[in-house]
C-alpha atoms as a PDB file:
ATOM      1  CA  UNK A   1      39.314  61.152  40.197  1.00  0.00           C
ATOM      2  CA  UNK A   2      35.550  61.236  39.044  1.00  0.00           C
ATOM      3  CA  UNK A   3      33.992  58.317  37.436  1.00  0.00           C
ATOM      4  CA  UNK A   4      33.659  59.983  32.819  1.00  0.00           C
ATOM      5  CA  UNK A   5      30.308  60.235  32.275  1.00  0.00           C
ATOM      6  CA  UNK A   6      28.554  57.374  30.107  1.00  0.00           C
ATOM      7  CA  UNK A   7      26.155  58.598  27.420  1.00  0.00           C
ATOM      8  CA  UNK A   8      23.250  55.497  27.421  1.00  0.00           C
ATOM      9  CA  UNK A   9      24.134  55.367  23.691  1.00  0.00           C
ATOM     10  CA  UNK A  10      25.624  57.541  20.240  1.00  0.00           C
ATOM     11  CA  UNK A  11      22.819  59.385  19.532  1.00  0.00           C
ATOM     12  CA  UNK A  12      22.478  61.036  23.245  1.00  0.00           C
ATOM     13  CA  UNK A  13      25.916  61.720  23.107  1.00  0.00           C
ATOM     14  CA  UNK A  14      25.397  63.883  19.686  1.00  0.00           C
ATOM     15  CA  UNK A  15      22.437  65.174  21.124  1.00  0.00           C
ATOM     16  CA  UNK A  16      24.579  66.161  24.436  1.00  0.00           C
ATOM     17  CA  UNK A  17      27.344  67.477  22.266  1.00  0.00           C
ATOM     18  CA  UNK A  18      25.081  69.366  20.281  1.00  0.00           C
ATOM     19  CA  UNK A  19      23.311  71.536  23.436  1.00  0.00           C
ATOM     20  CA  UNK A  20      26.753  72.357  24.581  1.00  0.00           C
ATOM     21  CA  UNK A  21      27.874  73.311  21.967  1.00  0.00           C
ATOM     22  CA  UNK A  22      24.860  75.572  21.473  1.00  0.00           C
ATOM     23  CA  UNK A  23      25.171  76.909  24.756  1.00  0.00           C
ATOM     24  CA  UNK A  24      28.729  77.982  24.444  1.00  0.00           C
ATOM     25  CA  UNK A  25      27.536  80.151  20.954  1.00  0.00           C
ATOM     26  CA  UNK A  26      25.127  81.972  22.834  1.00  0.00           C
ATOM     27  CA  UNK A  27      22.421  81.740  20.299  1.00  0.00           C
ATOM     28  CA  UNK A  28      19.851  80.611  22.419  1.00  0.00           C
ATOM     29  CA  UNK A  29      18.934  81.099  25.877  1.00  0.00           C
ATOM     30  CA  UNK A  30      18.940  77.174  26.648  1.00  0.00           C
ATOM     31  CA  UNK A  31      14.775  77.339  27.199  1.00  0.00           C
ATOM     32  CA  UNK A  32      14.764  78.002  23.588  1.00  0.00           C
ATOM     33  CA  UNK A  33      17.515  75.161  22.932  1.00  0.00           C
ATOM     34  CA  UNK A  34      14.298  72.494  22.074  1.00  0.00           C
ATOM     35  CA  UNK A  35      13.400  74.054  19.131  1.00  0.00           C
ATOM     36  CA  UNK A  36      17.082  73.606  17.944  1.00  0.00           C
ATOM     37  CA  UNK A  37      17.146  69.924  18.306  1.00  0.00           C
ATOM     38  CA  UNK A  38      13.524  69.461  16.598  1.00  0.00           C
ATOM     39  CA  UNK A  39      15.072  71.246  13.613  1.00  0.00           C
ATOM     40  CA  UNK A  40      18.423  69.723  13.680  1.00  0.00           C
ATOM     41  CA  UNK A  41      17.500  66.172  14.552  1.00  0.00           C
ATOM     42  CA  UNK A  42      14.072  66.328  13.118  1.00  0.00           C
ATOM     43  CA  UNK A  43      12.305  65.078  16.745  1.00  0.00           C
ATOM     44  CA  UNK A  44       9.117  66.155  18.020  1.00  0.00           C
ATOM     45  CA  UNK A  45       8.083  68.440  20.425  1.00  0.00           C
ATOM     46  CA  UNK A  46       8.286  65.669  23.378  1.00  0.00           C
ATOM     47  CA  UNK A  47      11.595  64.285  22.237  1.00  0.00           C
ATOM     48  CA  UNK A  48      13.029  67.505  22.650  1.00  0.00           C
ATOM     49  CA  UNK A  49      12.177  68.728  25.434  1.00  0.00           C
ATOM     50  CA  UNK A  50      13.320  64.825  27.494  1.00  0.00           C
ATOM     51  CA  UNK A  51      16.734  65.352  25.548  1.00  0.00           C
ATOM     52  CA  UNK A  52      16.884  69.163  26.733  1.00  0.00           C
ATOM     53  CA  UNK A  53      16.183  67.928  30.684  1.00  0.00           C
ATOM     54  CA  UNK A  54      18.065  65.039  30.516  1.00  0.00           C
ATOM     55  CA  UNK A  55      21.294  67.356  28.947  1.00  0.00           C
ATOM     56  CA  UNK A  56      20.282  69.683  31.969  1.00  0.00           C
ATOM     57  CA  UNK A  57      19.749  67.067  34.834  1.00  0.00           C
ATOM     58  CA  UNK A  58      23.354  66.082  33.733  1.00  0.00           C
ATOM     59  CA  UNK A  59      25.311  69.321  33.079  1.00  0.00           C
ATOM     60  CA  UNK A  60      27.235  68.600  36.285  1.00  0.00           C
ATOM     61  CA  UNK A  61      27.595  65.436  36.230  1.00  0.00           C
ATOM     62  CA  UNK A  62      29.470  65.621  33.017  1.00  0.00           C
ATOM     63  CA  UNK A  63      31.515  68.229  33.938  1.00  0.00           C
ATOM     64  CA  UNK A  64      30.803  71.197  31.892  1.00  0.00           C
ATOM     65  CA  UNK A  65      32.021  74.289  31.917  1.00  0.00           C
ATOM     66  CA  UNK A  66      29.807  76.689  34.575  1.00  0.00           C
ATOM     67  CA  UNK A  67      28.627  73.922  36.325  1.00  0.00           C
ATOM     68  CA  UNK A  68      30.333  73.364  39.970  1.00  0.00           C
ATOM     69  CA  UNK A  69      32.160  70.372  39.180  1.00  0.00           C
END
């Protein structure tokens, strides 16, 4: 059975949670999903976009739906 994925702490998890839950909507092509978390969690442009690739460097690792694991 595969190790859960850890979050490093609450605030990447809501950030996580957030993007998937963004991607499942279909509002956004996921490029576009930075400029979502700058408005929703007031962060800057830099934030963003290390949130957005660490969400993406991690999609399979946690799992998600579409990803191969």
């Amino acid at each position: 059975m595969p190790k859960a994925f850890e979050y490093k702490d609450k605030a990447q998890q809501a950030h996580f949670e957030y993007l998937d839950k963004l991607r499942t909507s279909g509002v956004t092509n996921m490029f576009g999903s930075p400029a979502y978390l700058q408005r929703t969690f007031a962060m800057n442009k830099d934030e963003s976009y290390k949130v957005f690739e660490a969400w993406a460097d991690t999609f399979e690792d946690r799992g998600c739906p579409g990803s191969d694991k």
